[in-house]
N, C-alpha and C. Protein backbone atom coordinates (compact mmCIF):
# COMPACT_ATOMS: atom_id res chain seq x y z
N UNK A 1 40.02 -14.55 -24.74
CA UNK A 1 39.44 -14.72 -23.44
C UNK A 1 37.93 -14.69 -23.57
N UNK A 2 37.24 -16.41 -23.48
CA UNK A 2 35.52 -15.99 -23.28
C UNK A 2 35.04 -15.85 -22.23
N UNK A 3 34.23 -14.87 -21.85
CA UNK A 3 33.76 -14.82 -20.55
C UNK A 3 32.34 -15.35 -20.62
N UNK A 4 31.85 -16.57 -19.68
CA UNK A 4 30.53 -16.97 -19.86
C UNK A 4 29.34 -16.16 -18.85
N UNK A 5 28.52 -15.36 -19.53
CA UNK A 5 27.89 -14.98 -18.19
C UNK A 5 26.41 -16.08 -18.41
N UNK A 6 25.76 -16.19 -17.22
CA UNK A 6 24.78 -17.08 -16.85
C UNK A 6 23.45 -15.32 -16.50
N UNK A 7 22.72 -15.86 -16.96
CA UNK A 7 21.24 -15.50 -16.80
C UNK A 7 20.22 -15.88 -15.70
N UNK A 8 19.12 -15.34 -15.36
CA UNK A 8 18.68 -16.24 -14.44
C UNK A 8 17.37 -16.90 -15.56
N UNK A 9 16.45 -17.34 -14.53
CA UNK A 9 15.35 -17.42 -15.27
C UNK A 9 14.13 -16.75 -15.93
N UNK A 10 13.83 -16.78 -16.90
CA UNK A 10 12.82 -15.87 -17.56
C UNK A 10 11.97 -15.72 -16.53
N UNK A 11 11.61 -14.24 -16.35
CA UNK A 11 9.87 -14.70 -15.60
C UNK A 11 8.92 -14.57 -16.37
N UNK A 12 7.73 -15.02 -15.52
CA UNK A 12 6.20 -15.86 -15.80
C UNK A 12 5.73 -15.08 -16.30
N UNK A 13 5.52 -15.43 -17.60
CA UNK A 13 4.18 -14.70 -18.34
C UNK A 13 2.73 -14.38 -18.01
N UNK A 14 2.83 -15.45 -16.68
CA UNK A 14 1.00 -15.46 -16.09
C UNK A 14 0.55 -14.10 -16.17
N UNK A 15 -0.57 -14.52 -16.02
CA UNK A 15 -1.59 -12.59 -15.80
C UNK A 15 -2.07 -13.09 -14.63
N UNK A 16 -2.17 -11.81 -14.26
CA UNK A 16 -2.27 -11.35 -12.67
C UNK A 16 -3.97 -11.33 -12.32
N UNK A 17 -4.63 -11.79 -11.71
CA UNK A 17 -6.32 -12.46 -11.30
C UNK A 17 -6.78 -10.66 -10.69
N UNK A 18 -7.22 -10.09 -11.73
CA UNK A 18 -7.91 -8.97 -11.82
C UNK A 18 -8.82 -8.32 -10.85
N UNK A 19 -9.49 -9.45 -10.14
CA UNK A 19 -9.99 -9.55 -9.03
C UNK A 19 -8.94 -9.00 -7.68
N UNK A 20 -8.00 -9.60 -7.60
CA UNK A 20 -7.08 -9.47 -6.77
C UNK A 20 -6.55 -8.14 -6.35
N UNK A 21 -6.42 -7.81 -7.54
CA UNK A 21 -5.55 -6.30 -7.83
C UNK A 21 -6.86 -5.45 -7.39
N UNK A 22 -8.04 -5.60 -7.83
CA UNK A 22 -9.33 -4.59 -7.77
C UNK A 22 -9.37 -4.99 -6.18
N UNK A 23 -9.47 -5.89 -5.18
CA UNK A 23 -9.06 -6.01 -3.61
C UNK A 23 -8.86 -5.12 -3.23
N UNK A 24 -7.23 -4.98 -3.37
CA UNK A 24 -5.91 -4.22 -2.97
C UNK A 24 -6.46 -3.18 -3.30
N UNK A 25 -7.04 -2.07 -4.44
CA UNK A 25 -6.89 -0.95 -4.13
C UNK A 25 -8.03 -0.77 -3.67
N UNK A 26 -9.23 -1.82 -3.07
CA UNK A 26 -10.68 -1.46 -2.72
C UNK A 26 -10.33 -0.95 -1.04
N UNK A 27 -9.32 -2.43 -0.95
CA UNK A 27 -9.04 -2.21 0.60
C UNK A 27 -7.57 -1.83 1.10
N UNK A 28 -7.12 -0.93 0.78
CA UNK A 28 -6.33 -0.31 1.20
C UNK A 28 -6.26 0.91 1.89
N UNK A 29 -5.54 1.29 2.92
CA UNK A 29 -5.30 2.24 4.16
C UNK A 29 -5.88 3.62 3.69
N UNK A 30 -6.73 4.54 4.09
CA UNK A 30 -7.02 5.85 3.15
C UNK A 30 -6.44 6.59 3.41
N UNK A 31 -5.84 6.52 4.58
CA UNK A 31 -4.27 7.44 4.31
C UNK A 31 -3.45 7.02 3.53
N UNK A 32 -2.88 8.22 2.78
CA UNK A 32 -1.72 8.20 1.96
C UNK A 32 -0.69 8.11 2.66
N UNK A 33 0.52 7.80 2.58
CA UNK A 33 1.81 7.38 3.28
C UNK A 33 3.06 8.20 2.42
N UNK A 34 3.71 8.84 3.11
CA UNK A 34 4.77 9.37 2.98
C UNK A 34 6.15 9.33 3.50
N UNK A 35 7.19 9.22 2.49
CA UNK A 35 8.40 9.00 3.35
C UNK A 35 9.08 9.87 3.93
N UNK A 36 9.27 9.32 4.97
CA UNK A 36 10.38 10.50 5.82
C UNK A 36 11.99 9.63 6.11
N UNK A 37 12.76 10.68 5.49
CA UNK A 37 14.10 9.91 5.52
C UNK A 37 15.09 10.64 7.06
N UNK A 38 15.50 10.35 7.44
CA UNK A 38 16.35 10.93 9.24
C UNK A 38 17.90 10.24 8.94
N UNK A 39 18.87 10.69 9.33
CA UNK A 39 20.16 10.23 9.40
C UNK A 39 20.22 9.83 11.26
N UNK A 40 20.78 8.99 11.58
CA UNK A 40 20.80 8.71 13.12
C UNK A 40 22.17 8.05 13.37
N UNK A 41 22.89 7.96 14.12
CA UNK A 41 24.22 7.45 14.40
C UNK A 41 24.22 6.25 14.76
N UNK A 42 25.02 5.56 13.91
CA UNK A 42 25.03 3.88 13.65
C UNK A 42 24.66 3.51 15.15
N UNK A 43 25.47 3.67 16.22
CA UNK A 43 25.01 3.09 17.20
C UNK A 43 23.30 3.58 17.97
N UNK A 44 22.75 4.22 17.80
CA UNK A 44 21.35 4.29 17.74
C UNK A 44 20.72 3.40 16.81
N UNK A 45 21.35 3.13 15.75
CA UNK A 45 20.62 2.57 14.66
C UNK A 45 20.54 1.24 14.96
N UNK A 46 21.70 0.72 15.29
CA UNK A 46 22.02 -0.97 15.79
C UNK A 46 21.30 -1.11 16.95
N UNK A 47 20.49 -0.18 18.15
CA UNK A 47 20.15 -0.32 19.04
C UNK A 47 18.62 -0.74 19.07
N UNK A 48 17.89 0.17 17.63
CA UNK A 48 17.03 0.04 17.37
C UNK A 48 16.14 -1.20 16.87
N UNK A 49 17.51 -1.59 15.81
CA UNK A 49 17.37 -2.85 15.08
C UNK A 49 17.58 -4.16 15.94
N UNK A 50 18.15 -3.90 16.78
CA UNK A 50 18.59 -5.54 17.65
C UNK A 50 16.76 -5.10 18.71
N UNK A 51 16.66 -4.20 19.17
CA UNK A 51 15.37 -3.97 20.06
C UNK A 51 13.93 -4.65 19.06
N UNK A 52 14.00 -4.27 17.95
CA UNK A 52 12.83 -4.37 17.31
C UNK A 52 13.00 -6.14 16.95
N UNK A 53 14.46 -6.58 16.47
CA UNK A 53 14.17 -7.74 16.17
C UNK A 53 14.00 -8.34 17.54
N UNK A 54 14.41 -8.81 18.68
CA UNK A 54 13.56 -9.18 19.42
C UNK A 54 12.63 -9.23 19.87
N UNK A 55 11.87 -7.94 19.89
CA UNK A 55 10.72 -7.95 19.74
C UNK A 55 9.45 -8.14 18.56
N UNK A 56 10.61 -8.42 17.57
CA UNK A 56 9.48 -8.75 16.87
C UNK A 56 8.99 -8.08 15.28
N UNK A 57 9.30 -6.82 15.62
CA UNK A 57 8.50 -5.65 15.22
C UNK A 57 9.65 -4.66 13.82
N UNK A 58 8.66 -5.02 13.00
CA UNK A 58 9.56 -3.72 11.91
C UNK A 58 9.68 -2.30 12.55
N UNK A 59 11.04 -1.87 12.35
CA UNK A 59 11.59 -0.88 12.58
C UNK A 59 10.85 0.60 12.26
N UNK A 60 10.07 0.14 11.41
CA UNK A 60 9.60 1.27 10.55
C UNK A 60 8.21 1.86 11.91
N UNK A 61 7.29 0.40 11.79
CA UNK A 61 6.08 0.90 12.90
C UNK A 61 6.56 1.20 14.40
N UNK A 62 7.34 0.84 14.72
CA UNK A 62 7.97 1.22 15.89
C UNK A 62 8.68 2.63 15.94
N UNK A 63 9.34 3.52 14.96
CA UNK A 63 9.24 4.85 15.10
C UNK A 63 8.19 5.71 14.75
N UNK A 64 7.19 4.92 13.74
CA UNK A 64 5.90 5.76 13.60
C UNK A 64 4.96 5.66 14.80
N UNK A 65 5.12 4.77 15.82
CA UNK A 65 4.46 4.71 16.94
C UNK A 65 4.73 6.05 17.72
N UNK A 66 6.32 5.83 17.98
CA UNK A 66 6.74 6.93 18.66
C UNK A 66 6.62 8.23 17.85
N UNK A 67 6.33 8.69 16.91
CA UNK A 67 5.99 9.64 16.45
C UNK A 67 4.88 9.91 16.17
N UNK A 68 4.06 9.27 16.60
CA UNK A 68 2.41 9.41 16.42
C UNK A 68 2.15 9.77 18.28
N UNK A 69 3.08 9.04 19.45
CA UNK A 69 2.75 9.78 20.73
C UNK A 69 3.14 10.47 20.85
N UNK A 70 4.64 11.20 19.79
CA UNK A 70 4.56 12.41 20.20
C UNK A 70 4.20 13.68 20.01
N UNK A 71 3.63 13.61 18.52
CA UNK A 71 3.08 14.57 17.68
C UNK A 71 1.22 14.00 17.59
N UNK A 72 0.78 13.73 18.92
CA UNK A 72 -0.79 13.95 18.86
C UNK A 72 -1.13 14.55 18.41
């Protein structure tokens, strides 16, 4: 029995424009960011996610909103 497995494609050897990278950490947020993980009950969760995709908006800034009005 041969089994054929398939690969994908190699990636790019390019180098990365040094400039670019020196950007990113020139201009990046000076707050540090930390994760906060919460368990919430699927149906809160689906409520959240169908709200935000209509509106638009990652899930993520939309509870840090609400947790930034409520912890002024």
């Amino acid at each position: 029995m041969n089994k054929k497995v398939a690969f994908g494609v190699k990636p790019s050897t390019a180098r990365v424009d040094a400039s670019k990278a020196d950007d990113w950490v020139n201009n990046r947020d000076p707050e540090a960011m930390k994760r906060l993980t919460i368990d919430v009950p699927a149906s809160l969760h689906a409520r959240i996610k169908s709200q935000c995709a209509l509106r638009g908006v990652k899930m993520a800034d939309e509870v840090r909103e609400l947790l930034e009005k409520h912890f002024q």
